[in-house]
PDB file of N, CA and C in Angstrom:
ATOM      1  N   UNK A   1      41.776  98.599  72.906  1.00  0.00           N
ATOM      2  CA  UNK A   1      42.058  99.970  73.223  1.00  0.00           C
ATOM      3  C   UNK A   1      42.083 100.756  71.912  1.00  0.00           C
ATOM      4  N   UNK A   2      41.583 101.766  71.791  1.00  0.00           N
ATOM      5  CA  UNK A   2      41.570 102.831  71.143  1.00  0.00           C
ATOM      6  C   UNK A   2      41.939 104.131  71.223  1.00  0.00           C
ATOM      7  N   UNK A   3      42.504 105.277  70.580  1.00  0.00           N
ATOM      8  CA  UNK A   3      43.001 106.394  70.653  1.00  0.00           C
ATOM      9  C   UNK A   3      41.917 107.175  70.179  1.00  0.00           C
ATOM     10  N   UNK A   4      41.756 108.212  71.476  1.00  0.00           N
ATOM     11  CA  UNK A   4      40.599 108.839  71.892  1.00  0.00           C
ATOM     12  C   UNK A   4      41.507 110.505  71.740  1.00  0.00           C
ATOM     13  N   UNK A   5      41.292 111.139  70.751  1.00  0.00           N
ATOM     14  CA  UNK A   5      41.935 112.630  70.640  1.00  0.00           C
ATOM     15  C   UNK A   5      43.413 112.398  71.367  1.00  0.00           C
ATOM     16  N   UNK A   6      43.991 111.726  70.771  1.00  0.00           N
ATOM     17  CA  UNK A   6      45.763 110.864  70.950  1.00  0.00           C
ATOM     18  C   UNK A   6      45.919 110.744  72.284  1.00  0.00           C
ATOM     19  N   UNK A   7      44.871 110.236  73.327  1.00  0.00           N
ATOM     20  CA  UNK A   7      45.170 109.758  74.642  1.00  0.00           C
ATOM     21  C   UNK A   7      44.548 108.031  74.601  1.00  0.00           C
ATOM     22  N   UNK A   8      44.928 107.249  75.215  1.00  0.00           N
ATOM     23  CA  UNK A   8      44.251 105.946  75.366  1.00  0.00           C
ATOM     24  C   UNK A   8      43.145 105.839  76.025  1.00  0.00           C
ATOM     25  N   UNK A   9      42.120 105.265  75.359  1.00  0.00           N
ATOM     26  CA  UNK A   9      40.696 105.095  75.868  1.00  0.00           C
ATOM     27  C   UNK A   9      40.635 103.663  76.509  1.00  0.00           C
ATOM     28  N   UNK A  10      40.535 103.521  77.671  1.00  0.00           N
ATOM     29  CA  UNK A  10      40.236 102.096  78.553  1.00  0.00           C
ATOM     30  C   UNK A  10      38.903 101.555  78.370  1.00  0.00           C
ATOM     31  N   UNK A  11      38.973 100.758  77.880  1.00  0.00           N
ATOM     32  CA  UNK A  11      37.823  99.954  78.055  1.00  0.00           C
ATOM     33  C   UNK A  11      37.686  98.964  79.231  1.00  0.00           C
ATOM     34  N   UNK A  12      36.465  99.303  79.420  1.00  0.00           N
ATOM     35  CA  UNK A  12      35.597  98.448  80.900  1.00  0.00           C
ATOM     36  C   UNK A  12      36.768  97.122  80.965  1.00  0.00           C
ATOM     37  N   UNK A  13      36.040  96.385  80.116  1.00  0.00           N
ATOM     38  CA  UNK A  13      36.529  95.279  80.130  1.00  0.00           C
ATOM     39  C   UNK A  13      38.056  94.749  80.144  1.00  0.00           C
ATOM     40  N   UNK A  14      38.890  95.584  80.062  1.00  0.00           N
ATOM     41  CA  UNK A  14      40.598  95.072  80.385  1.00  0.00           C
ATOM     42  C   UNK A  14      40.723  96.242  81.881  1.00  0.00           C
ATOM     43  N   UNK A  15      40.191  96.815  82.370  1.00  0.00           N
ATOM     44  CA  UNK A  15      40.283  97.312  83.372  1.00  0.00           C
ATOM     45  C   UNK A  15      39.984  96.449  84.408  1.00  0.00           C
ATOM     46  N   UNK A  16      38.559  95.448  83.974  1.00  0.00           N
ATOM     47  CA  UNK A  16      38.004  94.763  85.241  1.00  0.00           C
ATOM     48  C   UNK A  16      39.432  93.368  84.765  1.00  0.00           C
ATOM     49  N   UNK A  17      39.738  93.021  84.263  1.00  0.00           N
ATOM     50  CA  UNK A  17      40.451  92.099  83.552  1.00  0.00           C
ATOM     51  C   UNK A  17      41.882  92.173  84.310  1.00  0.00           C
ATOM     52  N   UNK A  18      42.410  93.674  84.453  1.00  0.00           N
ATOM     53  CA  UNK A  18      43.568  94.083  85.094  1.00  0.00           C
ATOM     54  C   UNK A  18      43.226  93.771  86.888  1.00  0.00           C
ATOM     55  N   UNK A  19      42.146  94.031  86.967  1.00  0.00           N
ATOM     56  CA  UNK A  19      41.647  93.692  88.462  1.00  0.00           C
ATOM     57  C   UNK A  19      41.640  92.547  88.745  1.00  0.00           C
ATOM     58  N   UNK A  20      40.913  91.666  88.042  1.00  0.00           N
ATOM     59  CA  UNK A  20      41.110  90.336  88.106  1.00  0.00           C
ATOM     60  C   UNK A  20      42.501  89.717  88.232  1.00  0.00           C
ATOM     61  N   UNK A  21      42.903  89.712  87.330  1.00  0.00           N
ATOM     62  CA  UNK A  21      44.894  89.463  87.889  1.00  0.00           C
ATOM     63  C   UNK A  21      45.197  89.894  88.897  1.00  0.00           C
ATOM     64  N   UNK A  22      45.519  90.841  89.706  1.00  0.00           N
ATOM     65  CA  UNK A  22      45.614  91.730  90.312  1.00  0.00           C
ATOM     66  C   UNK A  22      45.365  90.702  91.973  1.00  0.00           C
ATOM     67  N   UNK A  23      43.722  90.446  92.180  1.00  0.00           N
ATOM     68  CA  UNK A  23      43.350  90.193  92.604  1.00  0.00           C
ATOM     69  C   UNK A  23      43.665  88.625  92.929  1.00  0.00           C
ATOM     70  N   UNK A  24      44.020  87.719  91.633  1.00  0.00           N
ATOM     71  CA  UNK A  24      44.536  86.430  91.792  1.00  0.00           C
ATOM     72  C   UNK A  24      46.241  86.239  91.522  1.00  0.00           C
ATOM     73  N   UNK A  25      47.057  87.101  91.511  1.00  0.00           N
ATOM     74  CA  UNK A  25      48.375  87.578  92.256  1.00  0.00           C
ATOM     75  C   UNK A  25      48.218  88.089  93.573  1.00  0.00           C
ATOM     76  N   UNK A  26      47.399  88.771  93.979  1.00  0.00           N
ATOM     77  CA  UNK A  26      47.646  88.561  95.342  1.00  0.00           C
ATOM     78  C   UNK A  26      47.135  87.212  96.638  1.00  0.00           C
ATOM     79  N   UNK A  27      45.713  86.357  95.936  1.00  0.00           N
ATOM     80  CA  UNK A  27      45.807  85.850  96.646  1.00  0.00           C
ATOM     81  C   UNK A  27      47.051  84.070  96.212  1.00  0.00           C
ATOM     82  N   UNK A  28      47.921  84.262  95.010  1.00  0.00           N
ATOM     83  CA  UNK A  28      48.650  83.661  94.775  1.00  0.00           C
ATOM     84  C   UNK A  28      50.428  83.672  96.207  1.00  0.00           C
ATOM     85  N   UNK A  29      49.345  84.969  96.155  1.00  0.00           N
ATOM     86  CA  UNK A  29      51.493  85.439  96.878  1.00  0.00           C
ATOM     87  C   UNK A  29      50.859  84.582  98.869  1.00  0.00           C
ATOM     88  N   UNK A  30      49.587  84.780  99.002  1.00  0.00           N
ATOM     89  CA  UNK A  30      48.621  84.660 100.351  1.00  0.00           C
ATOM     90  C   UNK A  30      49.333  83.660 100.316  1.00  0.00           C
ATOM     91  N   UNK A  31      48.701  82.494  99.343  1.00  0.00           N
ATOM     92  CA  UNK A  31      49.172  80.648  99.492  1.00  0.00           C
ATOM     93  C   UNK A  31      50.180  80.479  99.500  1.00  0.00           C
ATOM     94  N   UNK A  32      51.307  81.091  99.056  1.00  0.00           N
ATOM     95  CA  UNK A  32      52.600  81.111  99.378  1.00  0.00           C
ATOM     96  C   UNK A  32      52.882  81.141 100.823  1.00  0.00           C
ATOM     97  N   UNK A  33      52.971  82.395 101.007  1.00  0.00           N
ATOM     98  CA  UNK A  33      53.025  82.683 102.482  1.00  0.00           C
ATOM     99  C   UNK A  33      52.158  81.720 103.212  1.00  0.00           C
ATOM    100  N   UNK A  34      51.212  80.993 103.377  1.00  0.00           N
ATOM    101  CA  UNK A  34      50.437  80.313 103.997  1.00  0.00           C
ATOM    102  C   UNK A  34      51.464  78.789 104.001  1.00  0.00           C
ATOM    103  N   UNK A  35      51.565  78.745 103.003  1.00  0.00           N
ATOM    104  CA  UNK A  35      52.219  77.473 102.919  1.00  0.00           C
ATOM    105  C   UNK A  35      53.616  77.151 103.367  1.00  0.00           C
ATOM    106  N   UNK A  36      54.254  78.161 103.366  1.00  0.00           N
ATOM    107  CA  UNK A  36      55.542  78.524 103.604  1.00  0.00           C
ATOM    108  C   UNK A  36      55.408  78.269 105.526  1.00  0.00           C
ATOM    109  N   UNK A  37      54.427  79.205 105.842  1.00  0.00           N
ATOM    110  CA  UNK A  37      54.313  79.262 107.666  1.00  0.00           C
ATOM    111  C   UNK A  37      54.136  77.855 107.762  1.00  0.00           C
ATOM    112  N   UNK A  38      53.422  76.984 107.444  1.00  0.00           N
ATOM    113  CA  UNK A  38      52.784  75.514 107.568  1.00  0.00           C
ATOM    114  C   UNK A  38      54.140  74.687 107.285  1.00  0.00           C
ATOM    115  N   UNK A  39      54.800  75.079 106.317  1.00  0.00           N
ATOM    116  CA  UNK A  39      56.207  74.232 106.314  1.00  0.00           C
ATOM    117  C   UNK A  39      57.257  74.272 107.371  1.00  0.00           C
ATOM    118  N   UNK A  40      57.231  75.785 108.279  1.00  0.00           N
ATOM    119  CA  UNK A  40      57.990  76.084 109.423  1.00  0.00           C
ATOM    120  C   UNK A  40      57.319  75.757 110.228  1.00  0.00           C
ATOM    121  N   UNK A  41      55.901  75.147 110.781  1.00  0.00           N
ATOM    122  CA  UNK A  41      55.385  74.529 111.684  1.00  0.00           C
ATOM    123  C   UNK A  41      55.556  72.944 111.791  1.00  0.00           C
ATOM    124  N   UNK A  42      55.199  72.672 110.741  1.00  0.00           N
ATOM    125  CA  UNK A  42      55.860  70.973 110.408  1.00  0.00           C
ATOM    126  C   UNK A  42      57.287  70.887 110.904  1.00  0.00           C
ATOM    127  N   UNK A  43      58.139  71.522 110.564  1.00  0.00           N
ATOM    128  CA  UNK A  43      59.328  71.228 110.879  1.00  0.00           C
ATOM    129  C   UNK A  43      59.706  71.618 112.090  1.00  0.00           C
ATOM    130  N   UNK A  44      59.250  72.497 112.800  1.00  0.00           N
ATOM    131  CA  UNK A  44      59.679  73.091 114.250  1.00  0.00           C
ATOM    132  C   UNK A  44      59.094  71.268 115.238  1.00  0.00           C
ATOM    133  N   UNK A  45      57.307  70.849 114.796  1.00  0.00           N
ATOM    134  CA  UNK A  45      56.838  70.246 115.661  1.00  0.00           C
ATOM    135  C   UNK A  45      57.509  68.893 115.033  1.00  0.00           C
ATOM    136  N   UNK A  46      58.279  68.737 114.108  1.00  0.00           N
ATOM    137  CA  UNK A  46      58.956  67.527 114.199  1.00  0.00           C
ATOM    138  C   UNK A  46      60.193  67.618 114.597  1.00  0.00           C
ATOM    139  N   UNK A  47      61.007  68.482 114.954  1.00  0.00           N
ATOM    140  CA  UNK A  47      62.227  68.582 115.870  1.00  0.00           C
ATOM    141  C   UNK A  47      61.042  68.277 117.567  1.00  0.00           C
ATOM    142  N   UNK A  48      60.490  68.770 117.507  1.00  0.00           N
ATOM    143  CA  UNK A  48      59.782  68.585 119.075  1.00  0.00           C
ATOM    144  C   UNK A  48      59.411  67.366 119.325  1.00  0.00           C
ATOM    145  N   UNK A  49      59.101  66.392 117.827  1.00  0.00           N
ATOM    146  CA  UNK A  49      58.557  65.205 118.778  1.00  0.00           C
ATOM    147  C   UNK A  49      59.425  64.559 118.600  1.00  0.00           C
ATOM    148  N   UNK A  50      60.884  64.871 117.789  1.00  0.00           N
ATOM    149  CA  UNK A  50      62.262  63.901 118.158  1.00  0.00           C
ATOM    150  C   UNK A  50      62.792  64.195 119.297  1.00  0.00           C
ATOM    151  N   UNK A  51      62.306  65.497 119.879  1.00  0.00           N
ATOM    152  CA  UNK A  51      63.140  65.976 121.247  1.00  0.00           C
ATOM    153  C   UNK A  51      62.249  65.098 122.143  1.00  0.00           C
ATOM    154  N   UNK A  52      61.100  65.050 122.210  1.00  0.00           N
ATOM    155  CA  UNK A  52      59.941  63.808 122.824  1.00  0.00           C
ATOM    156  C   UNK A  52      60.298  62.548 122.991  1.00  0.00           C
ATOM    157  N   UNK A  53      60.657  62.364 121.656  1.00  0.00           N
ATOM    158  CA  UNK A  53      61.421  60.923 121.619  1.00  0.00           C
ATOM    159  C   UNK A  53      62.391  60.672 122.292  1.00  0.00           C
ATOM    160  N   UNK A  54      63.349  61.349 122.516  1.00  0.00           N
ATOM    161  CA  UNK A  54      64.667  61.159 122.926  1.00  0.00           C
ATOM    162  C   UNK A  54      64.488  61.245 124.814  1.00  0.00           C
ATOM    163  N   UNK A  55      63.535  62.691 124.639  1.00  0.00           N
ATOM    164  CA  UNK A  55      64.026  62.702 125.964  1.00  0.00           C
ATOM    165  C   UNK A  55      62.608  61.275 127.072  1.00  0.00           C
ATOM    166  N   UNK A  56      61.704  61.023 126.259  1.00  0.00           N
ATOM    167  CA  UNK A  56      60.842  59.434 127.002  1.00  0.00           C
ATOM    168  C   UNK A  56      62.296  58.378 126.964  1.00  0.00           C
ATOM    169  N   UNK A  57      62.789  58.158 125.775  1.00  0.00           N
ATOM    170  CA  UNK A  57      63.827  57.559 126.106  1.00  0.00           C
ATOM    171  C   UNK A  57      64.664  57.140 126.969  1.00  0.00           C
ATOM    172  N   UNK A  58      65.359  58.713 127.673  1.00  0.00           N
ATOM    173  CA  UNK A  58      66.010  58.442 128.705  1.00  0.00           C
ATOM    174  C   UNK A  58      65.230  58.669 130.450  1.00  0.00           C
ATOM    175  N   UNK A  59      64.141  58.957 130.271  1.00  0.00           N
ATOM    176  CA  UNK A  59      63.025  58.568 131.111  1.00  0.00           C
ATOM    177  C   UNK A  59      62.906  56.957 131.507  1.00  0.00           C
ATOM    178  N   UNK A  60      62.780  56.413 130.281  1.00  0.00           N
ATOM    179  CA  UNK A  60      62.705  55.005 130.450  1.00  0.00           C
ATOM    180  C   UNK A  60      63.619  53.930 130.278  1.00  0.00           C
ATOM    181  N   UNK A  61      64.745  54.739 130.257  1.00  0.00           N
ATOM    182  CA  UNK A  61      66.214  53.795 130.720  1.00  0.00           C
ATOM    183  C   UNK A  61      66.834  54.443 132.296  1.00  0.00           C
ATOM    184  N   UNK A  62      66.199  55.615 132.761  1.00  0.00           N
ATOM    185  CA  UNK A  62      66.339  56.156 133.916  1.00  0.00           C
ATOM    186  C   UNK A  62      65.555  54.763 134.727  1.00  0.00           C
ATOM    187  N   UNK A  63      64.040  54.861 134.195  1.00  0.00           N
ATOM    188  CA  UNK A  63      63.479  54.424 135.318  1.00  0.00           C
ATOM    189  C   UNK A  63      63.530  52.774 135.447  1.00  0.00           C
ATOM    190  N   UNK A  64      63.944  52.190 134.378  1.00  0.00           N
ATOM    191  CA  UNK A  64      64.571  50.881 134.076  1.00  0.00           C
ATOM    192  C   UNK A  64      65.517  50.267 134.265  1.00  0.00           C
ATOM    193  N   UNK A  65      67.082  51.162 134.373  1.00  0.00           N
ATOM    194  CA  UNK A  65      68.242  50.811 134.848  1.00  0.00           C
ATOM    195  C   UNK A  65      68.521  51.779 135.372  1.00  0.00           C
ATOM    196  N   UNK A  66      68.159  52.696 135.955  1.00  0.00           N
ATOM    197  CA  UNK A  66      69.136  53.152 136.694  1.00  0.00           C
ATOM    198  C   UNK A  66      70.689  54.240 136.226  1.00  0.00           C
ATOM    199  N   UNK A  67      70.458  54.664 135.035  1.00  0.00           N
ATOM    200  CA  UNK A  67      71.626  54.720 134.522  1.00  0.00           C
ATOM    201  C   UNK A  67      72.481  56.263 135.061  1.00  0.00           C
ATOM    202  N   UNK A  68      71.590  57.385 135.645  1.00  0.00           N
ATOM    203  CA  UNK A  68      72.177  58.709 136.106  1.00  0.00           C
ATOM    204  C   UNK A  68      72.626  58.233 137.260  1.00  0.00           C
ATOM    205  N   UNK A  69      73.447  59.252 137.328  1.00  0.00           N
ATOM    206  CA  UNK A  69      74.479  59.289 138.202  1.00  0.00           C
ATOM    207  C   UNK A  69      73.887  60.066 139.385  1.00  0.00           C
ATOM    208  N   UNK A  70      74.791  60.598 140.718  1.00  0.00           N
ATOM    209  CA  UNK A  70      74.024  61.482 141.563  1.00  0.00           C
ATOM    210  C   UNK A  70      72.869  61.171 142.642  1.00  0.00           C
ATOM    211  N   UNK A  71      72.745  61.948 143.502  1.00  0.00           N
ATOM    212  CA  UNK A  71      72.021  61.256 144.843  1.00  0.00           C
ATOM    213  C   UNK A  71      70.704  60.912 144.430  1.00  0.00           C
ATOM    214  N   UNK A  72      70.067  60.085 144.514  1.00  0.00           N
ATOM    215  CA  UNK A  72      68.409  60.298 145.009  1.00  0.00           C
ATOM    216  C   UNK A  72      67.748  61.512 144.552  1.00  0.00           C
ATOM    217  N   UNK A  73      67.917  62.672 145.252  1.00  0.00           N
ATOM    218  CA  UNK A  73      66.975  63.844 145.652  1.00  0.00           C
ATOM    219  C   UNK A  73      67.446  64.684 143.811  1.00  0.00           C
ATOM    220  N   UNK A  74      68.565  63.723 143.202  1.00  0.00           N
ATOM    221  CA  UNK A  74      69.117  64.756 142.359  1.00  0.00           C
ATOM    222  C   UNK A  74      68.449  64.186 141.044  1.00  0.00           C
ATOM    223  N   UNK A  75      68.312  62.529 141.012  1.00  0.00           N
ATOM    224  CA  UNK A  75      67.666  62.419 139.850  1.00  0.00           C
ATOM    225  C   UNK A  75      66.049  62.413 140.036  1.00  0.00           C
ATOM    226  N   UNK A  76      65.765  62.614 141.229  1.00  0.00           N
ATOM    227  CA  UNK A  76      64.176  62.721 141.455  1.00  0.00           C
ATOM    228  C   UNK A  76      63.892  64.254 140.687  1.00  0.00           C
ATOM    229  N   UNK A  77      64.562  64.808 140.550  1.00  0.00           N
ATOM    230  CA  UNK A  77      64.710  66.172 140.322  1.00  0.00           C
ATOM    231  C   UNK A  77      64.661  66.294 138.575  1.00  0.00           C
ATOM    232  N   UNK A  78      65.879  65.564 138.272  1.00  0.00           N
ATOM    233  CA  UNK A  78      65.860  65.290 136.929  1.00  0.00           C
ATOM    234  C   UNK A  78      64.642  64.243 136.216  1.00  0.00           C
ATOM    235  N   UNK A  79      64.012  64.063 136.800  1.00  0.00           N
ATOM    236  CA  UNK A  79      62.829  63.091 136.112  1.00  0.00           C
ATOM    237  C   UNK A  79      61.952  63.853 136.188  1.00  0.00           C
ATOM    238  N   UNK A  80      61.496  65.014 137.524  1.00  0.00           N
ATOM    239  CA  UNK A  80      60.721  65.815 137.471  1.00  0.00           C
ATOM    240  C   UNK A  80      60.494  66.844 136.377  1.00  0.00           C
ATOM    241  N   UNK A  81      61.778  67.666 136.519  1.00  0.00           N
ATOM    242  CA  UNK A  81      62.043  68.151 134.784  1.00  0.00           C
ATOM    243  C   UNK A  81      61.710  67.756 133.593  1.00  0.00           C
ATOM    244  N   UNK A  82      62.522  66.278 133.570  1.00  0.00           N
ATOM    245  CA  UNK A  82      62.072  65.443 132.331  1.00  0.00           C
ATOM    246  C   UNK A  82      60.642  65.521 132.336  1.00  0.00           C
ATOM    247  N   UNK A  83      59.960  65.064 133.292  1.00  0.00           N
ATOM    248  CA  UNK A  83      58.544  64.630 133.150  1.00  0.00           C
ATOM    249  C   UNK A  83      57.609  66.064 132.837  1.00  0.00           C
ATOM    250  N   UNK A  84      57.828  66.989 133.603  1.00  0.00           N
ATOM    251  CA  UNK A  84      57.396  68.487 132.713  1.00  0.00           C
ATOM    252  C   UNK A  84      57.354  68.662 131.272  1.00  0.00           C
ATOM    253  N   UNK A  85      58.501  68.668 130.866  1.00  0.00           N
ATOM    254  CA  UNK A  85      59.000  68.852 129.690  1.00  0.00           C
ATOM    255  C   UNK A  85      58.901  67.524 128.570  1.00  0.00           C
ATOM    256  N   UNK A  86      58.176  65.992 128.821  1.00  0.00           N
ATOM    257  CA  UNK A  86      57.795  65.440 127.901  1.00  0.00           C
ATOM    258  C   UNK A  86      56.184  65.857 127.927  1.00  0.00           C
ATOM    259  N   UNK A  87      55.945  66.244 129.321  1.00  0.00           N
ATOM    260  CA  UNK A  87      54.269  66.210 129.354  1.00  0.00           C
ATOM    261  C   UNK A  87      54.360  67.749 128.361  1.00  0.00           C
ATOM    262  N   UNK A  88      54.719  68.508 128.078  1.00  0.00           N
ATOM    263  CA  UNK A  88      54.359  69.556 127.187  1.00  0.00           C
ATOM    264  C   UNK A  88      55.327  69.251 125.709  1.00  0.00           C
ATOM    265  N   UNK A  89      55.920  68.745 125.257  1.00  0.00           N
ATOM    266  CA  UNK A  89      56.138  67.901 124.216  1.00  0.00           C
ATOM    267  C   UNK A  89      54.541  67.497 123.687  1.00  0.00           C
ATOM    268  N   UNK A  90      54.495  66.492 124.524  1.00  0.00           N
ATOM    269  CA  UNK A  90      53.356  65.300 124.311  1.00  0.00           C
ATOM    270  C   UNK A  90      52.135  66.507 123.604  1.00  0.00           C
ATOM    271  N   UNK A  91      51.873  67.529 124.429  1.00  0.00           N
ATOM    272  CA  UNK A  91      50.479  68.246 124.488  1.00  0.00           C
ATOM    273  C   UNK A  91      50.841  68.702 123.212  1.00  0.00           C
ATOM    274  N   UNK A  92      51.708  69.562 122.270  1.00  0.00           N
ATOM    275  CA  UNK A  92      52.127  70.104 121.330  1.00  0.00           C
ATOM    276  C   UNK A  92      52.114  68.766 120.288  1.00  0.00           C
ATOM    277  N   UNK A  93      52.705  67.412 120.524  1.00  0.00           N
ATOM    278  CA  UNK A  93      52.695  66.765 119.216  1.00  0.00           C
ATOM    279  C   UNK A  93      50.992  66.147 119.278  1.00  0.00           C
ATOM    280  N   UNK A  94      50.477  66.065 119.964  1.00  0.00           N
ATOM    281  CA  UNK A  94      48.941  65.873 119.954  1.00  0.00           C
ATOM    282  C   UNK A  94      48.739  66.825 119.008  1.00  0.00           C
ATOM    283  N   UNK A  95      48.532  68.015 119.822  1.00  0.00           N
ATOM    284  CA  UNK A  95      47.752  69.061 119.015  1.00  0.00           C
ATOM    285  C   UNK A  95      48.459  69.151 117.459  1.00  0.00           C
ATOM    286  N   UNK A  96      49.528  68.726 117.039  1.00  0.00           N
ATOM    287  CA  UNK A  96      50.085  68.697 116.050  1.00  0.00           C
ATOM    288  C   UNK A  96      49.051  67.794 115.003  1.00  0.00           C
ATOM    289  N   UNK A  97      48.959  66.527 115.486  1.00  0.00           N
ATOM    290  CA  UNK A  97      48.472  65.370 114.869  1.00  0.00           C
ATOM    291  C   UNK A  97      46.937  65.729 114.285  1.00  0.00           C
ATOM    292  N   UNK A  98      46.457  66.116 115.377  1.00  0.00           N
ATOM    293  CA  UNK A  98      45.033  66.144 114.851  1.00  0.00           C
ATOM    294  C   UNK A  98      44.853  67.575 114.009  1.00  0.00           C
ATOM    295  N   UNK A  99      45.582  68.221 113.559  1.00  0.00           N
ATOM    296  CA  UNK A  99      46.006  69.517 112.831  1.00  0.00           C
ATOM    297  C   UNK A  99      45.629  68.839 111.440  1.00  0.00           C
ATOM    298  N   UNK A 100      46.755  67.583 111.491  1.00  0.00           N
ATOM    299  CA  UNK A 100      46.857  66.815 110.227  1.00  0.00           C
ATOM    300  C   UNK A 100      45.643  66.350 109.455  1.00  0.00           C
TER     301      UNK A 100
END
């Protein structure tokens, strides 16, 4: 830089230079944020496939021993639920996996 009648004269070259930074600070702050969302997805779909886990679990001590309580019509009910709710588990930690 040089003093041009006592104002600063820009040269090309630290202007495109200032752009350049500019340009790789912002896509610095992008990968952040990118990476950051990807860390709250990992962790949401691994609470989901421990909730998966847990709840096949008692699916398969339901349907093995017997262990709920309540009529017939009540745990047919509760397995139905269960079975909803691992079958969309399941579909989410799939689609999780092959993400990977």
């Amino acid at each position: 830089m040089r003093l041009l009648n006592g104002s600063m004269y820009k040269m090309p070259e630290m202007e495109q230079m200032k752009r350049g930074i500019a340009h790789l600070q912002g896509e610095v702050k992008r990968f952040k944020e990118d990476a950051s969302a990807q860390k709250e997805d990992v962790a949401m779909l691994k609470k989901r496939e421990f909730q998966f886990n847990i709840i096949h679990r008692e699916v398969f001590h339901f349907l093995t021993r017997g262990r709920w309580g309540g009529s017939s019509e009540e745990q047919a009910r509760q397995v139905e639920r269960l079975s909803a709710h691992t079958m969309e588990q399941e579909a989410d930690i799939v689609e999780w996996r092959s993400m990977r």
